[in-house]
PDB file of N, CA and C in Angstrom:
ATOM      1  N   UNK A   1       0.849  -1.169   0.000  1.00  0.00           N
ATOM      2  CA  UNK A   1       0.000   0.000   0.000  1.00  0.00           C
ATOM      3  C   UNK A   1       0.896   1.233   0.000  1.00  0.00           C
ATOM      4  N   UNK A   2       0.999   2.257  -1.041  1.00  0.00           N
ATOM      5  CA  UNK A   2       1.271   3.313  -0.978  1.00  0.00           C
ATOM      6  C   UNK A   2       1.292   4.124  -0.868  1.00  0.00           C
ATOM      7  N   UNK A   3       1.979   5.190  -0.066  1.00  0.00           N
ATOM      8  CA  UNK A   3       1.571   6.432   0.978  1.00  0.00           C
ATOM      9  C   UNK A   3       0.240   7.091   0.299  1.00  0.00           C
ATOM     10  N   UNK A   4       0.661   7.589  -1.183  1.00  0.00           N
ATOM     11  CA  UNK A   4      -0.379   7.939  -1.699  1.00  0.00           C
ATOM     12  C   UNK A   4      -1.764   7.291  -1.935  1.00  0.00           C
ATOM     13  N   UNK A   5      -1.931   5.973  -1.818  1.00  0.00           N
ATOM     14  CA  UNK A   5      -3.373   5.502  -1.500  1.00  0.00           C
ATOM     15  C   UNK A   5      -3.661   5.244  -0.344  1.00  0.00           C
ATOM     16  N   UNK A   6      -2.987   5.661   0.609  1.00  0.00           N
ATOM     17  CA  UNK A   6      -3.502   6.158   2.325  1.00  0.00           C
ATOM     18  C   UNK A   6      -4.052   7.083   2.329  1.00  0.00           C
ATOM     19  N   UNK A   7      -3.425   8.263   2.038  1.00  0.00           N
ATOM     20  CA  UNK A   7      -3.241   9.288   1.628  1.00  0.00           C
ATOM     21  C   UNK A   7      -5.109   9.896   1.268  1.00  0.00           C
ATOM     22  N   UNK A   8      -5.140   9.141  -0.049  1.00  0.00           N
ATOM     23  CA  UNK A   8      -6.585   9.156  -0.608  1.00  0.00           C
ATOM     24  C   UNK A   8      -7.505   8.560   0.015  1.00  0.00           C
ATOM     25  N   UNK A   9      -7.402   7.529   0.821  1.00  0.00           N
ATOM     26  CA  UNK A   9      -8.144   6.329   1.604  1.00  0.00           C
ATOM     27  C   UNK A   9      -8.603   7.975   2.766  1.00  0.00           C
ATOM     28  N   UNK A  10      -7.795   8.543   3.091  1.00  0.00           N
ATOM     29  CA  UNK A  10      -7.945   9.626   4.335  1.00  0.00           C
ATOM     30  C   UNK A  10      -8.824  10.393   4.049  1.00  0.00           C
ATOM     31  N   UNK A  11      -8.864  10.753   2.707  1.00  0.00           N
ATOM     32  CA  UNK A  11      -9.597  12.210   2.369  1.00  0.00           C
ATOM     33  C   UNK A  11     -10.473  12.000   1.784  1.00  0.00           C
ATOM     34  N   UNK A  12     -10.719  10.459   0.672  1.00  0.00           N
ATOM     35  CA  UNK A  12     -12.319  10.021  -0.198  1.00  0.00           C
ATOM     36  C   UNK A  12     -12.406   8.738  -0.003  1.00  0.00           C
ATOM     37  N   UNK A  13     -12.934   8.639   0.859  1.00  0.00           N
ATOM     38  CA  UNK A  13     -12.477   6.503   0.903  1.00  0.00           C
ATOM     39  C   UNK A  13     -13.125   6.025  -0.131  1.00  0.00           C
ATOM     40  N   UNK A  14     -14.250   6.417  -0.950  1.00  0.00           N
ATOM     41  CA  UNK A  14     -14.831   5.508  -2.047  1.00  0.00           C
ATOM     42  C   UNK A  14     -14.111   5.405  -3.423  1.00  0.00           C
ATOM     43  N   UNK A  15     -12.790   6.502  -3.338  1.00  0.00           N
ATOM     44  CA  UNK A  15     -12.488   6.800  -4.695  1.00  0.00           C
ATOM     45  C   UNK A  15     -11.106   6.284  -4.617  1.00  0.00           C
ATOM     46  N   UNK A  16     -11.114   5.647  -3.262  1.00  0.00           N
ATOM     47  CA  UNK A  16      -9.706   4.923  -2.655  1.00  0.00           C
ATOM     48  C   UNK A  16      -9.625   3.341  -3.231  1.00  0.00           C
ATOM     49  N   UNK A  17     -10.865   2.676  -3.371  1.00  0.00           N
ATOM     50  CA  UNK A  17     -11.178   1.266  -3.642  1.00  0.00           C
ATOM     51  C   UNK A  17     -11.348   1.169  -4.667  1.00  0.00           C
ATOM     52  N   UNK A  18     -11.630   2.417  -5.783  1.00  0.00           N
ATOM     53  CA  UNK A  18     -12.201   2.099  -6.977  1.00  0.00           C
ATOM     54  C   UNK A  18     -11.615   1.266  -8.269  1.00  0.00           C
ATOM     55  N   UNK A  19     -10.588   0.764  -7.817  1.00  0.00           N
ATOM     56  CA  UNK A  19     -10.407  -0.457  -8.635  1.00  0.00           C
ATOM     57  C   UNK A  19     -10.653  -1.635  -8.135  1.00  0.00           C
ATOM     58  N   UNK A  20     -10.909  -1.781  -6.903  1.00  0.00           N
ATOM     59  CA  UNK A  20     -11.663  -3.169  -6.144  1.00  0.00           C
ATOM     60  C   UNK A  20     -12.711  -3.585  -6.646  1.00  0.00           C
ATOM     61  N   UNK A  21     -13.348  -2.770  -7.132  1.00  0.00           N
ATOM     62  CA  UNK A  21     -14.866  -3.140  -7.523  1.00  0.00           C
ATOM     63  C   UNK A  21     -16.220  -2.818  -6.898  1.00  0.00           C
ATOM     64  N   UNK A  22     -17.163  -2.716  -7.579  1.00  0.00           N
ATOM     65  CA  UNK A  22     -18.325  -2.151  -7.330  1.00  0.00           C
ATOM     66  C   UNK A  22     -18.852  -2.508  -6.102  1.00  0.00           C
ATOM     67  N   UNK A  23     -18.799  -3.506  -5.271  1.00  0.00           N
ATOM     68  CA  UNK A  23     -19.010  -3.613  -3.946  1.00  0.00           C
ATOM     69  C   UNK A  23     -18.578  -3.707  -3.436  1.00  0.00           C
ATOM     70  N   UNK A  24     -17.010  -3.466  -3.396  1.00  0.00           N
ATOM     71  CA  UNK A  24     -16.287  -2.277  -2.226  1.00  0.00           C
ATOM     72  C   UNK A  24     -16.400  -0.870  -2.517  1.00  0.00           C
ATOM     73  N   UNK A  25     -16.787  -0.131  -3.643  1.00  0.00           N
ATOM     74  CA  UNK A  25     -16.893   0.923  -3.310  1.00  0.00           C
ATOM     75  C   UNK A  25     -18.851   1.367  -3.022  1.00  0.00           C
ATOM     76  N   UNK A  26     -19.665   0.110  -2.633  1.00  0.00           N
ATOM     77  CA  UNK A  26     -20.335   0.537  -2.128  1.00  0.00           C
ATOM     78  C   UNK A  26     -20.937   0.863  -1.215  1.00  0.00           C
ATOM     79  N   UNK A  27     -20.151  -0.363  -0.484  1.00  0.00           N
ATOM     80  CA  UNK A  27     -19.490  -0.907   1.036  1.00  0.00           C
ATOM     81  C   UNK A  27     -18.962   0.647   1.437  1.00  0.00           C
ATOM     82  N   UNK A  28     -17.893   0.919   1.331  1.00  0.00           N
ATOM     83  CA  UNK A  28     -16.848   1.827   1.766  1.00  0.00           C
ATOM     84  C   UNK A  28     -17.575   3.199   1.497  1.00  0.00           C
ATOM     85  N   UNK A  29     -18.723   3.485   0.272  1.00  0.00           N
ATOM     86  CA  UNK A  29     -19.607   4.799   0.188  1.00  0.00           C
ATOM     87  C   UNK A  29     -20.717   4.683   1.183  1.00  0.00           C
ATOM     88  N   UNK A  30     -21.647   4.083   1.355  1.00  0.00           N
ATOM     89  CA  UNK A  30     -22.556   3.844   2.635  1.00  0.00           C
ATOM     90  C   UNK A  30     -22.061   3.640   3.782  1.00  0.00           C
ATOM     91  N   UNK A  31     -20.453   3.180   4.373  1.00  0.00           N
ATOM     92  CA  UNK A  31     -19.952   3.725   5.464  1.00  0.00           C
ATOM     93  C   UNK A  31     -19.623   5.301   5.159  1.00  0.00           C
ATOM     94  N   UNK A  32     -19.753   5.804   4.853  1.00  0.00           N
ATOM     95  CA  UNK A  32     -18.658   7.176   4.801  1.00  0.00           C
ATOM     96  C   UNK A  32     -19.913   8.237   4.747  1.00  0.00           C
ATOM     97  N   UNK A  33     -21.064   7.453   4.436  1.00  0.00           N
ATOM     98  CA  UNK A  33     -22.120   8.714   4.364  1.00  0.00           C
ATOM     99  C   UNK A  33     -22.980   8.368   5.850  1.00  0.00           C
ATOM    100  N   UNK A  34     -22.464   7.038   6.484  1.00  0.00           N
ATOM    101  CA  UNK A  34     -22.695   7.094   8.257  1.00  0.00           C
ATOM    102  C   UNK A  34     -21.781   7.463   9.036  1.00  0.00           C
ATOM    103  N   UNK A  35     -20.494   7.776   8.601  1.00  0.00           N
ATOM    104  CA  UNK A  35     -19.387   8.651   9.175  1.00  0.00           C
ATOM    105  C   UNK A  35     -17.854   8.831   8.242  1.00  0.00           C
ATOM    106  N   UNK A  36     -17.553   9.724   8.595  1.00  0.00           N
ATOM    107  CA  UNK A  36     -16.304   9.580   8.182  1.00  0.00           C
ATOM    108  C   UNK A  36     -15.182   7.970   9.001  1.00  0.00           C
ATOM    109  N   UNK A  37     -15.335   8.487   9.533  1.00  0.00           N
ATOM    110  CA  UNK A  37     -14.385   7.483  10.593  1.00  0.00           C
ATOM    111  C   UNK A  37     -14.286   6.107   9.721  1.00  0.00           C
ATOM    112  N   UNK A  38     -15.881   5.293   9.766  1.00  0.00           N
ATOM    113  CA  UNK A  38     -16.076   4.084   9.387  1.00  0.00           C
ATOM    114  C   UNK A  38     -16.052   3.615   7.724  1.00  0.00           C
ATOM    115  N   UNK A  39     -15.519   4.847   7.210  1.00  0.00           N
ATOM    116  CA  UNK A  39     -15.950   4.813   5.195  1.00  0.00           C
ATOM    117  C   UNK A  39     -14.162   4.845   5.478  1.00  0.00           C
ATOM    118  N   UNK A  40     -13.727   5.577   6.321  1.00  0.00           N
ATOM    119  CA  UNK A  40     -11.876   5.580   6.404  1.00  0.00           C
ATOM    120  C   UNK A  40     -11.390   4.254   7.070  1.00  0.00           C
ATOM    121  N   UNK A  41     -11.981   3.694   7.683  1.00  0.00           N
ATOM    122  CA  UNK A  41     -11.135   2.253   8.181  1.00  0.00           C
ATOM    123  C   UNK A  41     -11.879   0.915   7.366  1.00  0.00           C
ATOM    124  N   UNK A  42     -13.145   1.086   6.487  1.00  0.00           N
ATOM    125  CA  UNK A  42     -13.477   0.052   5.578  1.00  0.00           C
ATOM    126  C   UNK A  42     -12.302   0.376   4.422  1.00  0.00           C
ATOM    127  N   UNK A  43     -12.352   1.479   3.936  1.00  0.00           N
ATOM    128  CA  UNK A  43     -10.839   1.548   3.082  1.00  0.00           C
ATOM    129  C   UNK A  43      -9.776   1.330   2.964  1.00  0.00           C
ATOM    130  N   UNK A  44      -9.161   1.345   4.345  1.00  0.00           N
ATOM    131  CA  UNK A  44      -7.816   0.745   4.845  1.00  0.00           C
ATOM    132  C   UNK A  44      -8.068  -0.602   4.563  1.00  0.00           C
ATOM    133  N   UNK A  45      -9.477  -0.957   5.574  1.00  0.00           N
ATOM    134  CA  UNK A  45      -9.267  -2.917   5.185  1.00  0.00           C
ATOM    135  C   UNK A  45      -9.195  -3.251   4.035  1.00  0.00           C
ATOM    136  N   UNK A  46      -9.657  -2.845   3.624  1.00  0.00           N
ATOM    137  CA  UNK A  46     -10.250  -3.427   1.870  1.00  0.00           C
ATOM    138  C   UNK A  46      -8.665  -3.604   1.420  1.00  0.00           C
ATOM    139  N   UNK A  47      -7.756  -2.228   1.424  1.00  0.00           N
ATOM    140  CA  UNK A  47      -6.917  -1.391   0.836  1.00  0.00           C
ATOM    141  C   UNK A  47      -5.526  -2.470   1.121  1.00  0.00           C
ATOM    142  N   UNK A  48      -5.850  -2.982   2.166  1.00  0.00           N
ATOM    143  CA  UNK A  48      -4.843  -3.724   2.872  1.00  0.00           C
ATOM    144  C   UNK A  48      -4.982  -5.109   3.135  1.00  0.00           C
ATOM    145  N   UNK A  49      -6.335  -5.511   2.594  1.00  0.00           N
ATOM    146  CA  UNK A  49      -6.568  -7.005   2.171  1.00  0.00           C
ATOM    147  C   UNK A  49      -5.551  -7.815   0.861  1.00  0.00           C
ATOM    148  N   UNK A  50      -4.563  -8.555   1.406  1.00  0.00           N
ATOM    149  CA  UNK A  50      -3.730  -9.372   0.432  1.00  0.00           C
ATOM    150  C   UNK A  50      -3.989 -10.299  -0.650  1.00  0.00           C
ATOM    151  N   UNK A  51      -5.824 -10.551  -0.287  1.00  0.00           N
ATOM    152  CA  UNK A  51      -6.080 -11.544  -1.494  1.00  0.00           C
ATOM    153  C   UNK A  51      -6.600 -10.976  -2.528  1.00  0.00           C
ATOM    154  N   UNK A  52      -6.459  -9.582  -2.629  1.00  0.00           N
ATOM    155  CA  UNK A  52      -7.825  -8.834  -4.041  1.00  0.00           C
ATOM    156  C   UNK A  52      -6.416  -7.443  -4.085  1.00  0.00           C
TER     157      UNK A  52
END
């Protein structure tokens, strides 16, 4: 993971996953519109998941 997609994970988490695919970034957009906090640490996981 590279600083710069932390970086982005910090400031848009949905636009952080968007090569994961459509249900992580829908996952990670419906957390983020119930908080920031929880749309920023579904991004990290996702972001930092080794099998995808």
């Amino acid at each position: 993971m590279s600083f710069w997609r932390v970086l982005f994970s910090i400031l848009f988490p949905p636009l952080a996953v968007f090569d994961k695919g459509c249900g992580s970034i829908l996952i990670v957009f419906l957390l983020t519109l119930c908080g920031w906090v929880p749309g920023v640490i579904a991004a990290l996981v996702i972001l930092n998941n080794p099998k995808s």
